[in-house]
Protein backbone atom coordinates (compact mmCIF):
# COMPACT_ATOMS: atom_id res chain seq x y z
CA UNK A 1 -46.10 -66.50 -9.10
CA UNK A 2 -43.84 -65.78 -11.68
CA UNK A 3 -41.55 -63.70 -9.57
CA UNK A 4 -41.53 -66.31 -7.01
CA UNK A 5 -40.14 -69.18 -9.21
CA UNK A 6 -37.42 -66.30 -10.98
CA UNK A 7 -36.54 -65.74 -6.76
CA UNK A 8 -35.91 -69.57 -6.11
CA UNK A 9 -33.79 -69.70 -9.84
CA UNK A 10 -31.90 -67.15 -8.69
CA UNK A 11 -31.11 -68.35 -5.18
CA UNK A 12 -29.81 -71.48 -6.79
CA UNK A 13 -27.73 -69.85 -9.62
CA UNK A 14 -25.81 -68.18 -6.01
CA UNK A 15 -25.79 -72.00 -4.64
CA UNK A 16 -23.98 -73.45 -7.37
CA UNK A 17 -21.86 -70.35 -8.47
CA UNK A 18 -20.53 -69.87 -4.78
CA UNK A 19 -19.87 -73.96 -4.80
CA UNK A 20 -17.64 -73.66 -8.01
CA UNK A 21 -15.80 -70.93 -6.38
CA UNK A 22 -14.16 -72.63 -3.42
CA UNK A 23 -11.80 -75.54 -2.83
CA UNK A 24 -13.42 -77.91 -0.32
CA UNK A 25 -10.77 -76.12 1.90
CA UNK A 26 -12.70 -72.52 1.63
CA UNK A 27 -9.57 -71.02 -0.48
CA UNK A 28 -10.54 -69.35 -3.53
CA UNK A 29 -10.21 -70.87 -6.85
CA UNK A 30 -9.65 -68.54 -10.09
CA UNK A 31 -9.33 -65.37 -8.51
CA UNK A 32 -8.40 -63.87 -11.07
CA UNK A 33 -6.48 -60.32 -11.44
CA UNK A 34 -7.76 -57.57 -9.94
CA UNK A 35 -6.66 -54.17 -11.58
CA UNK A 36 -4.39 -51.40 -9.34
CA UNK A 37 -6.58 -48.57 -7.68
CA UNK A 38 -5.55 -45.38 -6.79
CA UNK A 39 -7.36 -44.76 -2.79
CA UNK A 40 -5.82 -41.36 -1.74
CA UNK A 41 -2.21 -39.24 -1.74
CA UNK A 42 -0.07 -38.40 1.47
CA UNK A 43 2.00 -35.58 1.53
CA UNK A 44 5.22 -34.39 3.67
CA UNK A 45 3.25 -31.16 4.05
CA UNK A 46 -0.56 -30.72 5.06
CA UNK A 47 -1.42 -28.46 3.63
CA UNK A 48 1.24 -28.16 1.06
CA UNK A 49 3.32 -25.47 1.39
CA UNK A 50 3.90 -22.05 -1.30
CA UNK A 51 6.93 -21.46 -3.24
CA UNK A 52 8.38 -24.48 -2.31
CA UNK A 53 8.93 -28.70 -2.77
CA UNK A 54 6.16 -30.35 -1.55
CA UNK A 55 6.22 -34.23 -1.93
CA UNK A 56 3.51 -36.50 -2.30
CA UNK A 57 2.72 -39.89 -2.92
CA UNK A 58 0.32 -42.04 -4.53
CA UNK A 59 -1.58 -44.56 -2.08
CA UNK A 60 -2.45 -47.27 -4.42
CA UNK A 61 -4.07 -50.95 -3.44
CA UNK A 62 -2.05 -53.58 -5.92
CA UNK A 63 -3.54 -56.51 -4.52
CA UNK A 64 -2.17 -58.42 -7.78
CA UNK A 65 1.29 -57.35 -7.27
CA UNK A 66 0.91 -55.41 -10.91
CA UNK A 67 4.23 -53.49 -12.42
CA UNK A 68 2.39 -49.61 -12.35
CA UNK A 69 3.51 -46.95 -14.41
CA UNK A 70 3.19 -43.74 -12.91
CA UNK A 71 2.02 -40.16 -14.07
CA UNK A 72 1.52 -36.55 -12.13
CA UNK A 73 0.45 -33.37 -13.57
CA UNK A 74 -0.78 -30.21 -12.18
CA UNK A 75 -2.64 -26.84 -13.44
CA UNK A 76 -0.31 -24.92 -12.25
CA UNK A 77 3.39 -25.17 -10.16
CA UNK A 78 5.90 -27.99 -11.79
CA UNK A 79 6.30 -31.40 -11.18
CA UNK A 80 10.78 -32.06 -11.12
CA UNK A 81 9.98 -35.98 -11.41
CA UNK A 82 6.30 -37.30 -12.50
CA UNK A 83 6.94 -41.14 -13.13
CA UNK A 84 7.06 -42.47 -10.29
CA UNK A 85 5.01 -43.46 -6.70
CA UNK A 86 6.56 -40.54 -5.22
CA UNK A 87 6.84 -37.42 -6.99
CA UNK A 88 7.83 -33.77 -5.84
CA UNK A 89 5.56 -30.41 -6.76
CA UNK A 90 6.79 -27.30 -6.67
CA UNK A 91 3.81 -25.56 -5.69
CA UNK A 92 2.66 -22.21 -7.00
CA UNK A 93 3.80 -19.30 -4.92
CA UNK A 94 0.16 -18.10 -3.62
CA UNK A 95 -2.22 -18.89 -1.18
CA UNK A 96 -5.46 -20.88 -3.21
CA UNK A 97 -7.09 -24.44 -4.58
CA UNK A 98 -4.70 -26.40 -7.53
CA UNK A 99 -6.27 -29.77 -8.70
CA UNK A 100 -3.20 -32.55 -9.25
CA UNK A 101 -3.54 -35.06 -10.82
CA UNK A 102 -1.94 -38.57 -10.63
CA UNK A 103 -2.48 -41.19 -13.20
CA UNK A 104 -1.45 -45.16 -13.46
CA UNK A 105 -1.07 -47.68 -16.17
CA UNK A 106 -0.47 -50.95 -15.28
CA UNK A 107 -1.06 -54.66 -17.70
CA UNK A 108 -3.41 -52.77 -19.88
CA UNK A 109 -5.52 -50.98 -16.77
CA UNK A 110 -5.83 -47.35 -16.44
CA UNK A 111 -6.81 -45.23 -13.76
CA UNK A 112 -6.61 -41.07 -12.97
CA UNK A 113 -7.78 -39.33 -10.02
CA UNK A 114 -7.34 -35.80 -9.50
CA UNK A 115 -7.45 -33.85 -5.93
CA UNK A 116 -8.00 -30.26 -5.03
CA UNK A 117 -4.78 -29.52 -3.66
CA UNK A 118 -4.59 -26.71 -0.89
CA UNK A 119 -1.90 -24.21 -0.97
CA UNK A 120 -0.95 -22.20 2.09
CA UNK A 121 1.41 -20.13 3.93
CA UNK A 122 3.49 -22.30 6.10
CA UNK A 123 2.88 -22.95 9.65
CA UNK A 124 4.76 -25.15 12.46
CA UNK A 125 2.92 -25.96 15.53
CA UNK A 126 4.86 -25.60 18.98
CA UNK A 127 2.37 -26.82 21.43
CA UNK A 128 0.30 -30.10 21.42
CA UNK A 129 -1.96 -30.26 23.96
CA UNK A 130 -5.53 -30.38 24.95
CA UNK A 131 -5.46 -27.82 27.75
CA UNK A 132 -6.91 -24.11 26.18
CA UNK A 133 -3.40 -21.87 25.62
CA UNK A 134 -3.96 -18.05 24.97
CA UNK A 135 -1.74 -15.34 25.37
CA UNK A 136 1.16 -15.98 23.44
CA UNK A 137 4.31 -13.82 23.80
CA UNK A 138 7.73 -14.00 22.02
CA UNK A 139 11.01 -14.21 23.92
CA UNK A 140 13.78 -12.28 22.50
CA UNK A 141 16.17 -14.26 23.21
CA UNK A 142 14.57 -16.95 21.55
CA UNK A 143 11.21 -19.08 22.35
CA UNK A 144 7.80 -18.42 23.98
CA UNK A 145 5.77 -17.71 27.07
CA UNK A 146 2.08 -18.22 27.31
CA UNK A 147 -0.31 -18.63 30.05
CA UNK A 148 -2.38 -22.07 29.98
CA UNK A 149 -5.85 -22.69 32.50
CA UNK A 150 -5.43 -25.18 34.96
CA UNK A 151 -9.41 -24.88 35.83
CA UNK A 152 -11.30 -22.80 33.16
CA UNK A 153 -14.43 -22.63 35.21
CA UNK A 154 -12.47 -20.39 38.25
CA UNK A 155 -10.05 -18.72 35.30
CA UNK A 156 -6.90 -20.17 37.34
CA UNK A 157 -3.85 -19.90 34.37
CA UNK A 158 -0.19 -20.78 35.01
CA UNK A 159 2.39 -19.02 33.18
CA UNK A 160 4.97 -21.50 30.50
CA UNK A 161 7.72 -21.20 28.52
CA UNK A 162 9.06 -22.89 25.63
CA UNK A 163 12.30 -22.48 23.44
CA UNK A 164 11.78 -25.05 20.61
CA UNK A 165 8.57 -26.55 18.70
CA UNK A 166 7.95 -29.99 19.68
CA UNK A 167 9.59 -29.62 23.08
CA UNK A 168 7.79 -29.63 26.71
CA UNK A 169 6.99 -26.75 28.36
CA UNK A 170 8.23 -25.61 31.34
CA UNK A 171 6.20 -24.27 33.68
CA UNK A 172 7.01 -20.91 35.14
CA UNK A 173 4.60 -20.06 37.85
CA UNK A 174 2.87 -22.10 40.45
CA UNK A 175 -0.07 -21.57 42.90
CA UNK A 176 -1.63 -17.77 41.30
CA UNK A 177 -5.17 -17.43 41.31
CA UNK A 178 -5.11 -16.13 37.85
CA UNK A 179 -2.45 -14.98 35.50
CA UNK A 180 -2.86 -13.42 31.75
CA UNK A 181 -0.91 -11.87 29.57
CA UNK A 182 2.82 -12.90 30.01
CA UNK A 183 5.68 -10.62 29.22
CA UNK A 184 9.58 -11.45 29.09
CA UNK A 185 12.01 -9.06 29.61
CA UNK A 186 14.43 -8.66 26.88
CA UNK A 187 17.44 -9.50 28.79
CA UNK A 188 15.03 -12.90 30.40
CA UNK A 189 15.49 -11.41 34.29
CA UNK A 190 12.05 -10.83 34.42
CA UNK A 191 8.26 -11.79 33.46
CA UNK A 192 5.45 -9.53 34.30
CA UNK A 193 1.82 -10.40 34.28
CA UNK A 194 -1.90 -9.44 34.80
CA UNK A 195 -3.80 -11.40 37.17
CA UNK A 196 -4.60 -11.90 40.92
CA UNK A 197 -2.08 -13.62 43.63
CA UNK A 198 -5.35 -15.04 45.39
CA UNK A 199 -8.84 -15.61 44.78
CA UNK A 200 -9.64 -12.44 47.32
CA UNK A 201 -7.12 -10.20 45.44
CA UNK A 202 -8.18 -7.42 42.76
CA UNK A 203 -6.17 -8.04 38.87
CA UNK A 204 -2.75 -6.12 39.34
CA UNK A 205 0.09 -6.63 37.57
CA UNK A 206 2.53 -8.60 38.69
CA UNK A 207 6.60 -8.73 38.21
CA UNK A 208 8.84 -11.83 38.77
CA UNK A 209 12.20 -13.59 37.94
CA UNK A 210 12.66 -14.90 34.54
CA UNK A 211 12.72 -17.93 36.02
CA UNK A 212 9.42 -17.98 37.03
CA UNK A 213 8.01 -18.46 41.31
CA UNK A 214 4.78 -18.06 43.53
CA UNK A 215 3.12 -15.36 44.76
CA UNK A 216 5.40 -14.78 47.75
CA UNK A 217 7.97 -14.20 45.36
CA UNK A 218 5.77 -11.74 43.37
CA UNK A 219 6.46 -7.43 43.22
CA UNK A 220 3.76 -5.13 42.20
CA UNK A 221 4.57 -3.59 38.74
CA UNK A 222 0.98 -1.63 39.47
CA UNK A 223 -1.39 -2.44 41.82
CA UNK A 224 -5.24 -2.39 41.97
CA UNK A 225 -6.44 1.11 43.29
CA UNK A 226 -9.73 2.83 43.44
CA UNK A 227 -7.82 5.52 41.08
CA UNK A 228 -6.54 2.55 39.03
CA UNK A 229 -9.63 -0.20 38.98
CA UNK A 230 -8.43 -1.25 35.05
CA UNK A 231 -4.90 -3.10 35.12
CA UNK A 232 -4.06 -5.22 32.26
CA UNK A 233 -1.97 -6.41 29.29
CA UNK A 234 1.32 -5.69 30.19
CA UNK A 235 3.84 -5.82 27.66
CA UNK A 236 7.57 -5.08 27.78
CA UNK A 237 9.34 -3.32 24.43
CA UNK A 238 11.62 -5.38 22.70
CA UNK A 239 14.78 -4.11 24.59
CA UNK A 240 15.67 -2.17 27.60
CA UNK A 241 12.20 -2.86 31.09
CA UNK A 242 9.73 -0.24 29.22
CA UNK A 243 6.69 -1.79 30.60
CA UNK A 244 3.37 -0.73 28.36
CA UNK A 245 0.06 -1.51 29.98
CA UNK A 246 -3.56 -0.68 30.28
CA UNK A 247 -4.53 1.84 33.21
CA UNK A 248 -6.92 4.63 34.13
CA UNK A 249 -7.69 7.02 37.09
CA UNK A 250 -11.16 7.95 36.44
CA UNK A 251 -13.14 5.43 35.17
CA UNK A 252 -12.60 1.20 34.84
CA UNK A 253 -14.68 1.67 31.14
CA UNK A 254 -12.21 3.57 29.29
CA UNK A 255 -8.62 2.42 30.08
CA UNK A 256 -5.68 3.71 28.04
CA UNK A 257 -2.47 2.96 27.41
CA UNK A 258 0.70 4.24 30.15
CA UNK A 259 4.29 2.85 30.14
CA UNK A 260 6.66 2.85 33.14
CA UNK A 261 10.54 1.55 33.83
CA UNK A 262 10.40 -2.00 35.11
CA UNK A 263 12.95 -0.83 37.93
CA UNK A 264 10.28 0.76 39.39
CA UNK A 265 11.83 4.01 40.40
CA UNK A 266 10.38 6.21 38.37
CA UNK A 267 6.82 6.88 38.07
CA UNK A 268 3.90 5.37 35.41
CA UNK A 269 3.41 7.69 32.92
CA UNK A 270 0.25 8.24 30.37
CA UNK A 271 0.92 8.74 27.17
CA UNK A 272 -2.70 11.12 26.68
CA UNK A 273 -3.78 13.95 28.80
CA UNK A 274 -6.65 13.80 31.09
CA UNK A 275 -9.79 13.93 30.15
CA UNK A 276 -9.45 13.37 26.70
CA UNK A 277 -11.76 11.12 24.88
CA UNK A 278 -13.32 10.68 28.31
CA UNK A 279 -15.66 7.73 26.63
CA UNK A 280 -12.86 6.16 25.01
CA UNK A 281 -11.06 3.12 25.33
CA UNK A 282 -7.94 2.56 23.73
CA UNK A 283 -7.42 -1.57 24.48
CA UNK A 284 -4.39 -3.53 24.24
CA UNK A 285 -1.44 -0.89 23.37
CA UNK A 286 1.87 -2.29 21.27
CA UNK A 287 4.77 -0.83 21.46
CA UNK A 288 6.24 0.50 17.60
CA UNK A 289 9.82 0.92 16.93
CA UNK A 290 12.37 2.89 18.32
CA UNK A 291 13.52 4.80 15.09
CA UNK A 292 15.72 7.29 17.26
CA UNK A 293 17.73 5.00 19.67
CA UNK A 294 16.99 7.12 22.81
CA UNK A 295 15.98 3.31 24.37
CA UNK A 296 12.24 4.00 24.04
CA UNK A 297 9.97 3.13 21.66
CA UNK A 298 8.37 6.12 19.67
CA UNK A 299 4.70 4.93 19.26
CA UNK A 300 1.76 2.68 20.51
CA UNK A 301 -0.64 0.83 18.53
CA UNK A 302 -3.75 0.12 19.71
CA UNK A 303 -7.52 -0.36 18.78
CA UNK A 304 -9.99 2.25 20.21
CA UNK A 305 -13.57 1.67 21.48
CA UNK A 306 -16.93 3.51 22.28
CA UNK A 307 -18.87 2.36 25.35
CA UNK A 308 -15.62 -0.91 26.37
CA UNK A 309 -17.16 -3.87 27.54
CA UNK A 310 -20.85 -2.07 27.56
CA UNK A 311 -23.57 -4.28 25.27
CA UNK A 312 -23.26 -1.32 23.00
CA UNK A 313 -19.10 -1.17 22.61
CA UNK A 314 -18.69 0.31 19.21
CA UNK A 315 -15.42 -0.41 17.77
CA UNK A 316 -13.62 2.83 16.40
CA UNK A 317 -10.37 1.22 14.35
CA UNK A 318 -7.03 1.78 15.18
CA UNK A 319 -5.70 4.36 16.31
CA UNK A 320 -1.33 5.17 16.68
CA UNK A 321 -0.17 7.41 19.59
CA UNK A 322 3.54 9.17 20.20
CA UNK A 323 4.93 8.15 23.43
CA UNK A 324 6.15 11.18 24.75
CA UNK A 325 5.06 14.12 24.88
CA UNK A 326 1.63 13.14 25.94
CA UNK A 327 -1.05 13.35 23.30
CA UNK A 328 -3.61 16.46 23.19
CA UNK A 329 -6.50 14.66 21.04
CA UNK A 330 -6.54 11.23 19.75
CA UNK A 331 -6.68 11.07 15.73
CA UNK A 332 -7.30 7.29 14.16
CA UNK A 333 -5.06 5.64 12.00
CA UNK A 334 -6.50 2.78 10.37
CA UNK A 335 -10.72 3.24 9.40
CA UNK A 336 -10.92 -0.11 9.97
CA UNK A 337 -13.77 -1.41 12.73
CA UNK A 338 -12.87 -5.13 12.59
CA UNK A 339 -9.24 -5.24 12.91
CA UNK A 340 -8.47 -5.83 16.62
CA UNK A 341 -5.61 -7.92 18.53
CA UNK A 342 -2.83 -5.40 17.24
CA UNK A 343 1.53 -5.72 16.99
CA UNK A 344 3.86 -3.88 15.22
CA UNK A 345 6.68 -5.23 13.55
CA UNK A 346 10.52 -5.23 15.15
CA UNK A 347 11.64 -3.09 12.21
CA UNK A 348 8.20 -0.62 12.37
CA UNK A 349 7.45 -1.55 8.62
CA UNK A 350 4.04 -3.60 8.99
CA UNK A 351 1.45 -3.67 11.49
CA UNK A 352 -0.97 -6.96 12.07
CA UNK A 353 -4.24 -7.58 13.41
CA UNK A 354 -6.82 -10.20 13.67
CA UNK A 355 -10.27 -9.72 12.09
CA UNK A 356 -13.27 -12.00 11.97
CA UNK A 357 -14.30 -13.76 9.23
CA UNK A 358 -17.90 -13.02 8.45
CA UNK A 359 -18.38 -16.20 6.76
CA UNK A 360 -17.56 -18.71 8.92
CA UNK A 361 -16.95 -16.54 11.99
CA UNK A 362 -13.20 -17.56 12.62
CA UNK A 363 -11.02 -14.80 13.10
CA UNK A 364 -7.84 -14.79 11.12
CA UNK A 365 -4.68 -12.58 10.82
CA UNK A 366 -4.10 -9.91 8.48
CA UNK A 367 -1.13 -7.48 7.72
CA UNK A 368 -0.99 -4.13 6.74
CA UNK A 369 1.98 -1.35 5.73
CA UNK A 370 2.60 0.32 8.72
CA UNK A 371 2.84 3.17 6.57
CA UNK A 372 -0.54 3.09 4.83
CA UNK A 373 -3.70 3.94 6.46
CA UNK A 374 -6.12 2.50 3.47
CA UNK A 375 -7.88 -0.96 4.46
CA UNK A 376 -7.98 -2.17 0.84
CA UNK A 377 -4.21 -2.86 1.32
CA UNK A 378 -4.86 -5.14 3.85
CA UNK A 379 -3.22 -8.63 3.16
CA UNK A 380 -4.63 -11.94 4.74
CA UNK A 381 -2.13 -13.98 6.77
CA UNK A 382 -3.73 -17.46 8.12
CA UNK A 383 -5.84 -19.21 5.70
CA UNK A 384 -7.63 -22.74 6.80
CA UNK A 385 -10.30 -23.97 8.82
CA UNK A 386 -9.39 -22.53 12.26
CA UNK A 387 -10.09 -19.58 14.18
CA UNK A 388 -6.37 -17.48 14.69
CA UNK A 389 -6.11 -14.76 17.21
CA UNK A 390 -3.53 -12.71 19.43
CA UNK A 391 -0.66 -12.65 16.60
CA UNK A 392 2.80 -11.24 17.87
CA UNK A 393 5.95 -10.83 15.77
CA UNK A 394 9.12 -12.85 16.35
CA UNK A 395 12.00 -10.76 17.02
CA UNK A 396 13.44 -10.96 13.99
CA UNK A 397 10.25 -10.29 12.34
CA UNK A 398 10.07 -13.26 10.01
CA UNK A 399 7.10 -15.07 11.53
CA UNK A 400 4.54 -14.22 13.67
CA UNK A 401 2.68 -16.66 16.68
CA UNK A 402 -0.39 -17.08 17.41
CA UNK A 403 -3.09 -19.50 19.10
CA UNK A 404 -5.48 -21.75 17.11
CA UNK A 405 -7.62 -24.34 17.31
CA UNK A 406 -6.67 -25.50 13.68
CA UNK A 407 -5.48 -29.17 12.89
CA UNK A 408 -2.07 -30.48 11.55
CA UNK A 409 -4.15 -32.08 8.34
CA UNK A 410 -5.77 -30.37 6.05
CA UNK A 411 -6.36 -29.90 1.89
CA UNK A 412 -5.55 -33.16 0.52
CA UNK A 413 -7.66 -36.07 -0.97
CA UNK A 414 -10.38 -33.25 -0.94
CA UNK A 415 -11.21 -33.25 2.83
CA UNK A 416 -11.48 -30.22 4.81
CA UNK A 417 -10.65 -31.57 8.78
CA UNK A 418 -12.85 -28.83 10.32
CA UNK A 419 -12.53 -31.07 14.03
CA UNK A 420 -11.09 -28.77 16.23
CA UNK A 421 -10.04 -29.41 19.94
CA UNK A 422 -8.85 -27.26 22.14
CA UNK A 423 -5.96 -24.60 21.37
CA UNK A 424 -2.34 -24.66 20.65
CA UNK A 425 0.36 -22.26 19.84
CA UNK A 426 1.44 -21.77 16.32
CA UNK A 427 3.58 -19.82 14.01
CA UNK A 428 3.09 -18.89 10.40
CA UNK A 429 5.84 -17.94 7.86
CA UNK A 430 6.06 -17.25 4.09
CA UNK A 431 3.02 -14.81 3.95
CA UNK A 432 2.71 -12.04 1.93
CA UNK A 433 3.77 -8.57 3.01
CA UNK A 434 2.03 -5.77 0.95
């Protein structure tokens, strides 16, 4: 019974202790002083940005009121003030982990906590919504189009644009069964499209005013034939209506890339011969740069594939093509099987991609010289948890959008946010171009 009679001692010991701690009013008496803690650190960037000031502050619970003396350090980057709540880091210039460390002395109390500090490229976020975004396109004369589903289960997508982060989009299209792929004209008059008027349509693509309309407003860039059955991602160079597509005449399993004038009034042309890599699909085509001013672009850019959209598709790299004349035999440029989602840069210097991560099975974005045909000079772009796809250059080449699931948050106080909902459309800047 001994640890019977050492229960009831001890339940009376709490009786009386907890008595002598109150007033009769419940206040309590001799609280004592409780020393400062150091909970967490916010940041003005999440995660903090490369090369650059990032601020951050302690988050400290003082529920004395204690005078605290502050201290930061780091392992690497400087610290241009370290004494106070509030201190700014001048993080290291690449991509990676740094722990940071902030320490307090206060009335004889001392406390340090370090964090594993994130480091990344930095990104702004133009879109916040929960609707699923894909398709991202740059304006050239300055903002965004991208097509957003109204009803994912029946594919129904309006087309949007948007000048400014942070802004509200404007919707550009209203009542089409489906739309993909937006393009903007470089002079604005005009958008084109792949997708389907109504449900009981075939996927042509589609021209319309800058402005946007409905499908009785809509004129048929190309339409569905049994000698075209494969119509789709339309893109329009980066000045003059050169209109670069996907297309065949023989078969809807190995589309290739043809270009036409957006007046319409002169034919589509292809920019291989007939019957060449007869198997072969060469998917999504980009336009290059237009190094001799004759108004249209000198090259494509595009992945190729064995066996498209077959359970066997077998991805062949990428491949580059002249425009004109029209190409004999198809010879691949980049021996590379994972790098897909392709754009060339305004200038025709670097070339990205998107490639997934074997890991964790998000895709991210990756750059390569467009002048170098080796895939161990491959740089990655978009670090993070979040899966990154369809990048596109700005027009001025300094940052390139794309859609994500990824979070605003991320890399301080030693959480990873890996909640992801829905997608949004992003853009990164200050990556590294090899």
């Amino acid at each position: 019974m001994k640890w019977m009679r050492g229960l009831w001692a001890g339940a009376c010991l709490l009786l009386v202790l907890s008595g002598c701690a109150k007033e009769p009013t419940g206040s309590i008496k001799d609280a004592g002083v409780y020393s400062p803690l150091i909970t967490g650190i916010s940041a003005d960037h999440e995660p903090a940005v490369r090369g650059v000031a990032n601020q951050f502050t302690a988050i400290v619970t003082n529920v004395s009121g204690l005078s605290i003396t502050y201290h930061w350090s780091a392992a690497a980057g400087t610290f241009t003030d370290s004494t106070g709540a509030t201190a700014v880091w001048n993080a290291p210039d690449t991509v990676g982990t740094y722990p940071v460390t902030v320490s307090i002395v206060s009335d004889g109390y001392f406390k340090t906590m370090t964090f594993q500090i994130f480091v990344d490229n930095e990104y702004t976020r133009w879109t916040r919504t929960p609707e699923v975004q894909f398709d991202p396109a740059p304006i050239q004369l300055g903002g965004v189009v991208f097509a957003q589903f109204r009803n994912i289960a029946t594919g129904a997508a309006d087309i949007y644009s948007l000048s400014a982060p942070g802004l509200s989009p404007v919707q550009l299209t209203q009542n089409f069964a489906t739309t993909t792929s937006p393009t903007m004209q470089a002079d604005g008059l005009q958008i084109a499209f792949a997708g389907r008027r109504t449900t009981s349509d075939s996927v042509s693509i589609w021209l319309l005013p800058g402005t946007g309309g409905d499908p009785s407003m809509a004129v048929g860039a190309e339409y569905w034939t049994s000698e075209h059955p494969t119509l789709a991602n339309p893109r329009f160079a980066r000045t003059g209506r050169w209109l670069l597509y996907n297309s065949d005449s023989t078969s809807p399993f190995d589309p290739k890339p043809w270009f036409r004038d957006a007046d319409l009034a002169t034919p589509q042309q292809h920019v291989m011969q007939f019957g060449i890599e007869g198997v072969s699909t060469f998917w999504m085509p980009a336009w290059g740069p237009d190094t001799d001013g004759n108004g249209l672009p000198d090259s494509v850019v595009c992945p190729g594939y064995y066996f498209f959209g077959a359970t066997n598709q077998q991805p062949l790299g990428l491949f580059k093509f002249p425009t004109t004349p029209e190409q004999p035999a198809v010879v691949q440029w980049l021996p590379d099987s994972t790098a897909t989602d392709v754009d060339w840069s305004p200038d025709g210097s670097h070339i990205i991609f998107t490639k997934r991560n074997p890991v964790s099975g998000d895709r991210d974005i990756w750059i390569i010289n467009a002048g170098s045909n080796d895939p161990s000079t491959e740089r990655r772009v978009t670090f993070g948890p979040a899966d990154d796809s369809r990048p596109r250059f700005s027009p001025d080449g300094t940052a390139i959008f794309f859609v994500s699931d990824r979070v605003d948050h991320y890399g301080l106080n030693g959480i990873y946010n890996t909640e992801r909902r829905g997608t949004n459309i992003w853009t990164v800047t200050r990556f590294d171009r090899p």
